[in-house]
C-alpha atoms as a PDB file:
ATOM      1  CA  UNK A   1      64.480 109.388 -27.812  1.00  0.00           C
ATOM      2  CA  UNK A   2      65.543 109.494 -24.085  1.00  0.00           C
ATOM      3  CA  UNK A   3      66.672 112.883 -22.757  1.00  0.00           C
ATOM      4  CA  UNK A   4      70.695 112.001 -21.275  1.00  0.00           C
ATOM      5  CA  UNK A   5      70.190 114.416 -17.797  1.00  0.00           C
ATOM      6  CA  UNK A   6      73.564 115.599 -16.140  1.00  0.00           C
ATOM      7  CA  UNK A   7      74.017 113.727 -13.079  1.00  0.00           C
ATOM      8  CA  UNK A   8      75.675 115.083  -9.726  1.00  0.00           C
ATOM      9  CA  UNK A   9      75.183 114.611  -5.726  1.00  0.00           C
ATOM     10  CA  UNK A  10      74.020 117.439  -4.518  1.00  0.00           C
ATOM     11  CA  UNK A  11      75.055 117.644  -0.700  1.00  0.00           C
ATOM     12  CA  UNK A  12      76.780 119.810   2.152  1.00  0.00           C
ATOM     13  CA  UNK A  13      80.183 119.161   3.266  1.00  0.00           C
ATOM     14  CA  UNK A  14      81.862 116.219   4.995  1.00  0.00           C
ATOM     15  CA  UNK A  15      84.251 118.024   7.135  1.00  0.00           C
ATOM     16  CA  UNK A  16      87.779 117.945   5.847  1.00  0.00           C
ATOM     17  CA  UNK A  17      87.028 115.050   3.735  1.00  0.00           C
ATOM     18  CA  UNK A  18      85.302 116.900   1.467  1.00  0.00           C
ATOM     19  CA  UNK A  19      84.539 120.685   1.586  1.00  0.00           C
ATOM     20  CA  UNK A  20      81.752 122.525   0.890  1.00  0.00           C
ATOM     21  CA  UNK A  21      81.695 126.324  -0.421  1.00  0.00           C
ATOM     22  CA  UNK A  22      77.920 127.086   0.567  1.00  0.00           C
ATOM     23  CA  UNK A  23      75.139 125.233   2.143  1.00  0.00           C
ATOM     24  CA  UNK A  24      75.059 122.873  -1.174  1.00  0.00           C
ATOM     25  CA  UNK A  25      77.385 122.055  -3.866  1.00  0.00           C
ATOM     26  CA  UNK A  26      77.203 119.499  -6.468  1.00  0.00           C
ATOM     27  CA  UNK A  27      79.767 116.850  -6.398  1.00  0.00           C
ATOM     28  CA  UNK A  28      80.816 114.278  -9.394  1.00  0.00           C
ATOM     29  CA  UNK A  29      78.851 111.358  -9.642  1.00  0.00           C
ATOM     30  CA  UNK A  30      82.144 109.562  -9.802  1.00  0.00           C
ATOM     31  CA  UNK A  31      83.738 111.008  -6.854  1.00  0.00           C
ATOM     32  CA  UNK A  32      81.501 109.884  -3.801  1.00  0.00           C
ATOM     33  CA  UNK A  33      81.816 106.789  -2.556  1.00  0.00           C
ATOM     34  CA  UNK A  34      80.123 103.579  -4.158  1.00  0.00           C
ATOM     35  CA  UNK A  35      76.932 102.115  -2.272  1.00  0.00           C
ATOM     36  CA  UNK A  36      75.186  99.722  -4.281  1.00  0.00           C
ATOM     37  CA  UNK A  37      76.717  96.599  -1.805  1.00  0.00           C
ATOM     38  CA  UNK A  38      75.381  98.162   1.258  1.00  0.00           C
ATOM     39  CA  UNK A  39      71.489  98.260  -0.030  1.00  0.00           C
ATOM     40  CA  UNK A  40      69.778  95.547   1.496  1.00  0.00           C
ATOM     41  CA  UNK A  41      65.661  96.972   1.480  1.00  0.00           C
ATOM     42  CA  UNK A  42      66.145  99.105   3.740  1.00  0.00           C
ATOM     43  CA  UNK A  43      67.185  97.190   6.605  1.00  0.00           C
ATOM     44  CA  UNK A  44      70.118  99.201   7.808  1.00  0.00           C
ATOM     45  CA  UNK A  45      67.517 101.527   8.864  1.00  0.00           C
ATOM     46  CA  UNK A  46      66.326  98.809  11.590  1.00  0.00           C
ATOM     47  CA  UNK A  47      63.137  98.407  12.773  1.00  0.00           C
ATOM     48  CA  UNK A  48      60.305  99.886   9.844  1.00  0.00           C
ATOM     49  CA  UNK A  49      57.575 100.235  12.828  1.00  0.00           C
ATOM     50  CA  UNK A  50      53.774 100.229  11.490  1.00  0.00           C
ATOM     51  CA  UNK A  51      52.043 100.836   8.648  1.00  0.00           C
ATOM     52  CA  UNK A  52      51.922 104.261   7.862  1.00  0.00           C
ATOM     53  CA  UNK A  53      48.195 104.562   6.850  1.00  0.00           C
ATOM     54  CA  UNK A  54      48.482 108.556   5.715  1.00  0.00           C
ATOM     55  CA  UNK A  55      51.349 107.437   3.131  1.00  0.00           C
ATOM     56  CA  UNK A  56      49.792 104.849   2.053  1.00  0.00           C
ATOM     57  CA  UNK A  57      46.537 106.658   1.529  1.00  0.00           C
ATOM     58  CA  UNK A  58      48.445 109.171  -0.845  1.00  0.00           C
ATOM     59  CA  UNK A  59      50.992 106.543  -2.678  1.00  0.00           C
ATOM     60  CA  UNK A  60      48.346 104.700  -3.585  1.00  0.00           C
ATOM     61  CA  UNK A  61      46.053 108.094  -4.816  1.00  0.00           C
ATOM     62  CA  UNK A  62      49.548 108.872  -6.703  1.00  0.00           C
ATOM     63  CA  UNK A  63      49.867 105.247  -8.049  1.00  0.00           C
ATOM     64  CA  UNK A  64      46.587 105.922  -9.458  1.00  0.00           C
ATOM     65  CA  UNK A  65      47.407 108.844 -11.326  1.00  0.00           C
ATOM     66  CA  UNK A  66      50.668 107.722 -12.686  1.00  0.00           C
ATOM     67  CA  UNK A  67      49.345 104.466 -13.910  1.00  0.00           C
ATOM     68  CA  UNK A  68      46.967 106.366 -16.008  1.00  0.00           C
ATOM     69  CA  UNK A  69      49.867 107.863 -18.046  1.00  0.00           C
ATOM     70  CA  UNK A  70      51.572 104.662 -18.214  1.00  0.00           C
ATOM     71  CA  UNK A  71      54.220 104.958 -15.547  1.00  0.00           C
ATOM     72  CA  UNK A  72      54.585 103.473 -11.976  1.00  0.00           C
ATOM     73  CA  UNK A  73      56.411 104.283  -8.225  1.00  0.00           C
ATOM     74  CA  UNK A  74      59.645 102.244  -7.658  1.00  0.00           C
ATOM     75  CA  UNK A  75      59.199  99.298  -5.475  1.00  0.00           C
ATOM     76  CA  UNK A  76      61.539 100.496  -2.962  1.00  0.00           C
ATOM     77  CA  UNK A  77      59.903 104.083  -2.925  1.00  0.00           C
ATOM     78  CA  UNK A  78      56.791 102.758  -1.977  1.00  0.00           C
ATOM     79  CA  UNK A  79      58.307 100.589   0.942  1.00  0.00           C
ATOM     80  CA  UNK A  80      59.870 103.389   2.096  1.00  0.00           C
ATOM     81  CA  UNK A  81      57.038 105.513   2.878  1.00  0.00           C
ATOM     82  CA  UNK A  82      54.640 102.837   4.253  1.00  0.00           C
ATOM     83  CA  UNK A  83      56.486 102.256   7.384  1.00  0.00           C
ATOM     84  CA  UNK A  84      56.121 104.614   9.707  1.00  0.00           C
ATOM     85  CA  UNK A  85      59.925 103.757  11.476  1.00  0.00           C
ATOM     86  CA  UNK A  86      61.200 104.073   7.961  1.00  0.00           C
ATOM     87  CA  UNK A  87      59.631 107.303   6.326  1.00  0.00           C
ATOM     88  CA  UNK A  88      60.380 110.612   8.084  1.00  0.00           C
ATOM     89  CA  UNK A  89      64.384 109.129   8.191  1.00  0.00           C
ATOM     90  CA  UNK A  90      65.552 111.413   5.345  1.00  0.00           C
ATOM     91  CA  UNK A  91      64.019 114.339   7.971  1.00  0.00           C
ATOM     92  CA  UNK A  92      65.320 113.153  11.064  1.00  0.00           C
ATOM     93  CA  UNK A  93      69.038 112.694   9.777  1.00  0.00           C
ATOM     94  CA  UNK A  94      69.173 116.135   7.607  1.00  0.00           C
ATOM     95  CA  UNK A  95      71.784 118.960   9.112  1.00  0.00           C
ATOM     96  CA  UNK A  96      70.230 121.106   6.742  1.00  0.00           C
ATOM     97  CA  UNK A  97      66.417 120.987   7.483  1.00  0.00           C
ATOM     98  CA  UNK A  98      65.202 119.173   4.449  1.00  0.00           C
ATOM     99  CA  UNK A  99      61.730 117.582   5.066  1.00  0.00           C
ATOM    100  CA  UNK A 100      59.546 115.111   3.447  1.00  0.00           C
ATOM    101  CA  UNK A 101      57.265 116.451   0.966  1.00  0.00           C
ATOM    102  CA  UNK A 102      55.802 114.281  -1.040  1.00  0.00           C
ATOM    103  CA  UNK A 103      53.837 115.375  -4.375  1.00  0.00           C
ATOM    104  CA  UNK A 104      50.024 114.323  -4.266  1.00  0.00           C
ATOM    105  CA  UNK A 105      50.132 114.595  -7.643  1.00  0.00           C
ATOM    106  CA  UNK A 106      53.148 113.973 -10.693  1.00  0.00           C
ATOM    107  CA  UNK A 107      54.189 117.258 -13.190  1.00  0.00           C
ATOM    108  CA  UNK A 108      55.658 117.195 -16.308  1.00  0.00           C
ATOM    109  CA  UNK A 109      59.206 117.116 -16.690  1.00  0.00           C
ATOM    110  CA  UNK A 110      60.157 120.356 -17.893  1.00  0.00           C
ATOM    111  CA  UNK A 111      62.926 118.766 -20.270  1.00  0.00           C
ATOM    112  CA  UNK A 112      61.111 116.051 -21.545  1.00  0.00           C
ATOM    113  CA  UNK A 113      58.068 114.871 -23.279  1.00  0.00           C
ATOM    114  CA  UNK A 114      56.629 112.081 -21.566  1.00  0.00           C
ATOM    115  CA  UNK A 115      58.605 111.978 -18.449  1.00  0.00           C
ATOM    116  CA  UNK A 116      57.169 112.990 -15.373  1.00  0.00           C
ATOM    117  CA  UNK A 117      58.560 113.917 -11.714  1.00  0.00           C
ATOM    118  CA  UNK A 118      57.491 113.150  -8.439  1.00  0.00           C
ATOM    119  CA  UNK A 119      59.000 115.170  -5.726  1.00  0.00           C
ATOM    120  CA  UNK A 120      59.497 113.896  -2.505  1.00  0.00           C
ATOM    121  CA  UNK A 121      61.932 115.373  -0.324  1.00  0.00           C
ATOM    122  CA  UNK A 122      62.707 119.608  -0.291  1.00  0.00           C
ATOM    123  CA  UNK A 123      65.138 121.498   1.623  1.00  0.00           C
ATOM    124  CA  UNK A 124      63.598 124.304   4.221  1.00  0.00           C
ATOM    125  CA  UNK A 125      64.266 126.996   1.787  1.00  0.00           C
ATOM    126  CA  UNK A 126      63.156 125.264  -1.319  1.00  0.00           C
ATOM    127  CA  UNK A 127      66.198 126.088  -2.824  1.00  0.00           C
ATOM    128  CA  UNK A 128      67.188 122.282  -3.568  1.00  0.00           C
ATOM    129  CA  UNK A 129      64.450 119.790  -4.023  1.00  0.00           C
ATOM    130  CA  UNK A 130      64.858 116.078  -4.709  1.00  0.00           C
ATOM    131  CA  UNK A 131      61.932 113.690  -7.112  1.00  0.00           C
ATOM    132  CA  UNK A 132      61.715 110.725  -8.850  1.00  0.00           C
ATOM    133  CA  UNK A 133      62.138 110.841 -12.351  1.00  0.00           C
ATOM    134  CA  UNK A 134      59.778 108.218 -14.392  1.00  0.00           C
ATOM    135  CA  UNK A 135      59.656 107.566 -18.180  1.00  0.00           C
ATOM    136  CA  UNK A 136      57.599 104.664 -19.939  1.00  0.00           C
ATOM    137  CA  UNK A 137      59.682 101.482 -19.977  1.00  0.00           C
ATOM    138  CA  UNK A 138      62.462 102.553 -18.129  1.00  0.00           C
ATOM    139  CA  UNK A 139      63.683 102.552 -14.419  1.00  0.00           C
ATOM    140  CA  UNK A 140      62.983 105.135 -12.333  1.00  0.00           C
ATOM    141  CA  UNK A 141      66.027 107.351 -10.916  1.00  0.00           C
ATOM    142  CA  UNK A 142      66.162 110.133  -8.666  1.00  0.00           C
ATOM    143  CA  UNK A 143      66.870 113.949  -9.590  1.00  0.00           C
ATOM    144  CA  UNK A 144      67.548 117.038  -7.920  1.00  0.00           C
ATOM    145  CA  UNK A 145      66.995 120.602  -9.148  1.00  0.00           C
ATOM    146  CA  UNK A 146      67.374 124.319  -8.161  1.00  0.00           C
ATOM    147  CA  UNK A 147      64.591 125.948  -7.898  1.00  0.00           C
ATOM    148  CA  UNK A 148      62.548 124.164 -10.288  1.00  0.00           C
ATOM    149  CA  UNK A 149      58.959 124.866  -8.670  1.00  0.00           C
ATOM    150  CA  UNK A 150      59.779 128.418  -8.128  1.00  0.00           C
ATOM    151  CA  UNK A 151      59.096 132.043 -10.357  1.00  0.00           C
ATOM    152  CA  UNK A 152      62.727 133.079  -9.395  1.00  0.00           C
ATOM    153  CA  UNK A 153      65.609 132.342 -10.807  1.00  0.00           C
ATOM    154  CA  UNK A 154      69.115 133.549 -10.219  1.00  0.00           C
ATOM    155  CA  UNK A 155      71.384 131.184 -10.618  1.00  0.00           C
ATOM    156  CA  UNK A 156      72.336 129.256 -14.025  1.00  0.00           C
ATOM    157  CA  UNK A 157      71.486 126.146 -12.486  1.00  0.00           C
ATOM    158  CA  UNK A 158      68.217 126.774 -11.713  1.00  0.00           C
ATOM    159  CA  UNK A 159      65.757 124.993 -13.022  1.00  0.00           C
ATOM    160  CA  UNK A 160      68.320 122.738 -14.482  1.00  0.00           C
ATOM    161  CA  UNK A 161      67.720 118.565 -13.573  1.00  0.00           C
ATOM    162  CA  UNK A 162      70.235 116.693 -12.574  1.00  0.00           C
ATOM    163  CA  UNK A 163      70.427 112.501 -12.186  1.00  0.00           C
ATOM    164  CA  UNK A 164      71.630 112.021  -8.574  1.00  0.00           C
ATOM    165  CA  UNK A 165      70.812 108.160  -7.953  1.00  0.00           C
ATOM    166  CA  UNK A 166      69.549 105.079  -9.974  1.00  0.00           C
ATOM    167  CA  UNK A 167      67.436 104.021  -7.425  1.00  0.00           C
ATOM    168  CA  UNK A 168      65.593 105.572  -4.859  1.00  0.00           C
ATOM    169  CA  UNK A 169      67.089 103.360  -2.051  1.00  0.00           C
ATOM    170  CA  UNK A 170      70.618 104.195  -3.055  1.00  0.00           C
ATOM    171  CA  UNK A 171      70.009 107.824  -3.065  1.00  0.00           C
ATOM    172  CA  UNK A 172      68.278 107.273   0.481  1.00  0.00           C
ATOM    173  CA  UNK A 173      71.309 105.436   2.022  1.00  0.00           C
ATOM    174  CA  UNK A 174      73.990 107.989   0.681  1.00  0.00           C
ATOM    175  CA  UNK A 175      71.616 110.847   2.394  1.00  0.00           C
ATOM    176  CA  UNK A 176      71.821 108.871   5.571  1.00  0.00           C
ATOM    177  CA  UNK A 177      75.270 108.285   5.928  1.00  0.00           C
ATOM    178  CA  UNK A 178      76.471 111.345   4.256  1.00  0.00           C
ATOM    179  CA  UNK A 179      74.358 113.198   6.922  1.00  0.00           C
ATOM    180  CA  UNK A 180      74.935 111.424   9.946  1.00  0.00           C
ATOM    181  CA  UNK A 181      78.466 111.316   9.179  1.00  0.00           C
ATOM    182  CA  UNK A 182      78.185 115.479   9.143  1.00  0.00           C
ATOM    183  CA  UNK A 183      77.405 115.406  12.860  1.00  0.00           C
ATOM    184  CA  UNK A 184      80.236 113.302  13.823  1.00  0.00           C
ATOM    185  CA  UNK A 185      82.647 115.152  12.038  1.00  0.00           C
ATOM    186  CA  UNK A 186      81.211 118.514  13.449  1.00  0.00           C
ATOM    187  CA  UNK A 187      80.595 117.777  17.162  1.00  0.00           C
ATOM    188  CA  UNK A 188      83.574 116.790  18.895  1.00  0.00           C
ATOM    189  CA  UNK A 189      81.622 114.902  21.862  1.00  0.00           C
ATOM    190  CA  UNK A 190      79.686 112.828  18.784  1.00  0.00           C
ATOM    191  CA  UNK A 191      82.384 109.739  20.005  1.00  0.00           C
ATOM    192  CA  UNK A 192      83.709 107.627  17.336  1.00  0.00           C
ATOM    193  CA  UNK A 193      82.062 106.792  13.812  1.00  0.00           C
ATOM    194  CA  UNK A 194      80.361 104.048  13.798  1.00  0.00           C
ATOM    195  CA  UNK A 195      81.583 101.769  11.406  1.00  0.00           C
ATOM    196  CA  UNK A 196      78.632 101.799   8.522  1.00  0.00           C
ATOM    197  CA  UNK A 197      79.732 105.447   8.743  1.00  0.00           C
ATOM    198  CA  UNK A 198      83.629 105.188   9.028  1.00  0.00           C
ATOM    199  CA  UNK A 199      84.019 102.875   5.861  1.00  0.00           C
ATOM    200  CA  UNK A 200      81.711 105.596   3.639  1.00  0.00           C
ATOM    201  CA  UNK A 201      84.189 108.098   4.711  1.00  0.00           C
ATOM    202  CA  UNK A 202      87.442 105.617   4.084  1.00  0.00           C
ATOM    203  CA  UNK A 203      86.747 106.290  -0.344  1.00  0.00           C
ATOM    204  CA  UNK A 204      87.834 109.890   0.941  1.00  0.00           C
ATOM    205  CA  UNK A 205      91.632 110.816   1.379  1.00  0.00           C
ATOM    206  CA  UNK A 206      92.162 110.691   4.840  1.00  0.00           C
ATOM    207  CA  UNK A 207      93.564 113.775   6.591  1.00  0.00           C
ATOM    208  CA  UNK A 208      96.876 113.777   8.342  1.00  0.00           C
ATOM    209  CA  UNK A 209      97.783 113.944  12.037  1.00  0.00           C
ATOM    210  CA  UNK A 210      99.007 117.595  12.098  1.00  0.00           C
ATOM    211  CA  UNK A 211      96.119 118.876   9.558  1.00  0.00           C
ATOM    212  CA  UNK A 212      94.956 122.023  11.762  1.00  0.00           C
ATOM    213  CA  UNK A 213      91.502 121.050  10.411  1.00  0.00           C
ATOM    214  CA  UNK A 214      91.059 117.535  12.036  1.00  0.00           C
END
């Protein structure tokens, strides 16, 4: 039987759009803005450059490895991190200093059997770090967790998992915006969003003329 994981986003803030208590909070599923229409393999990201021959060295030494307990990398995951205009994106657009850190190896999923994780992406801290989740005969999605590769715990969501996207591309593209948006809305010389970025933000209420906040 499949494990049902919670699902959230796990981000920062987006201005007065949508607050933030800390450097991360988890945010409803259902309350950030849909995506799925805007995925197009990656080529709002423009030009994916060359092959990236130290990616593809290790995806395909992962690949190995996962196909020996029956499970595979996403299509799109793969793509990703063979260009070399495409794959350090997630690094280059975090406010928060999360970096690409892919796992030569899968683990075990630590809430169940038969599913494994791949991680991918950490913040600086480690406090937040992002995988792939993969099970036998079903898509792969992408998870967060607190914590989860660390001896400490102090907080009742560590170590917890939690679904964040159904495919790796969406969950890329939502990091993108979500993060360029944050330097728009935070430097006041950033000029206008541009409009990939303005119509993410348009699911949010929009803030008033005389909000102090604006």
């Amino acid at each position: 039987m499949l494990v049902e994981l919670a699902s959230s986003w796990c981000a920062t803030d987006l201005g007065v759009h949508r607050p933030c208590q800390a450097t991360y909070e988890r945010y409803p599923l259902d309350s950030v803005p849909p995506v799925l229409d805007a995925l197009n393999g990656f080529q709002w990201l423009g030009d994916r450059g060359q092959r990236h021959a130290g990616n593809i060295d290790l995806l395909t030494r992962l690949g190995t490895s996962l196909n020996a307990v029956g499970v595979k990398l996403p299509k799109d995951f793969v793509e990703f991190y063979s260009w070399d205009g495409w794959a350090d994106e997630l690094d280059r657009a975090s406010v928060t200093g999360c970096w690409t850190r892919l796992g030569p190896l899968p683990t075990f999923s630590p809430v169940e059997p038969g599913a494994f994780l791949v991680r991918f992406l950490s913040d600086q801290q480690d406090c937040v770090t992002w995988y792939l989740y993969l099970r036998q005969g079903e898509p792969a999605c992408v998870v967060h967790a607190y914590d989860l590769e660390s001896d400490y715990r102090d907080d009742q969501d560590s170590g917890v998992i939690y679904r964040c996207a159904s495919t790796f591309e969406e969950f890329t593209y939502r990091f993108w915006v979500e993060n360029r948006s944050w330097h728009y809305l935070h430097d006041s010389e950033a000029g206008e969003l541009p409009p990939r970025l303005a119509a993410y933000l348009a699911h949010y209420p929009q803030p008033s003329a005389s909000d102090p906040d604006r």
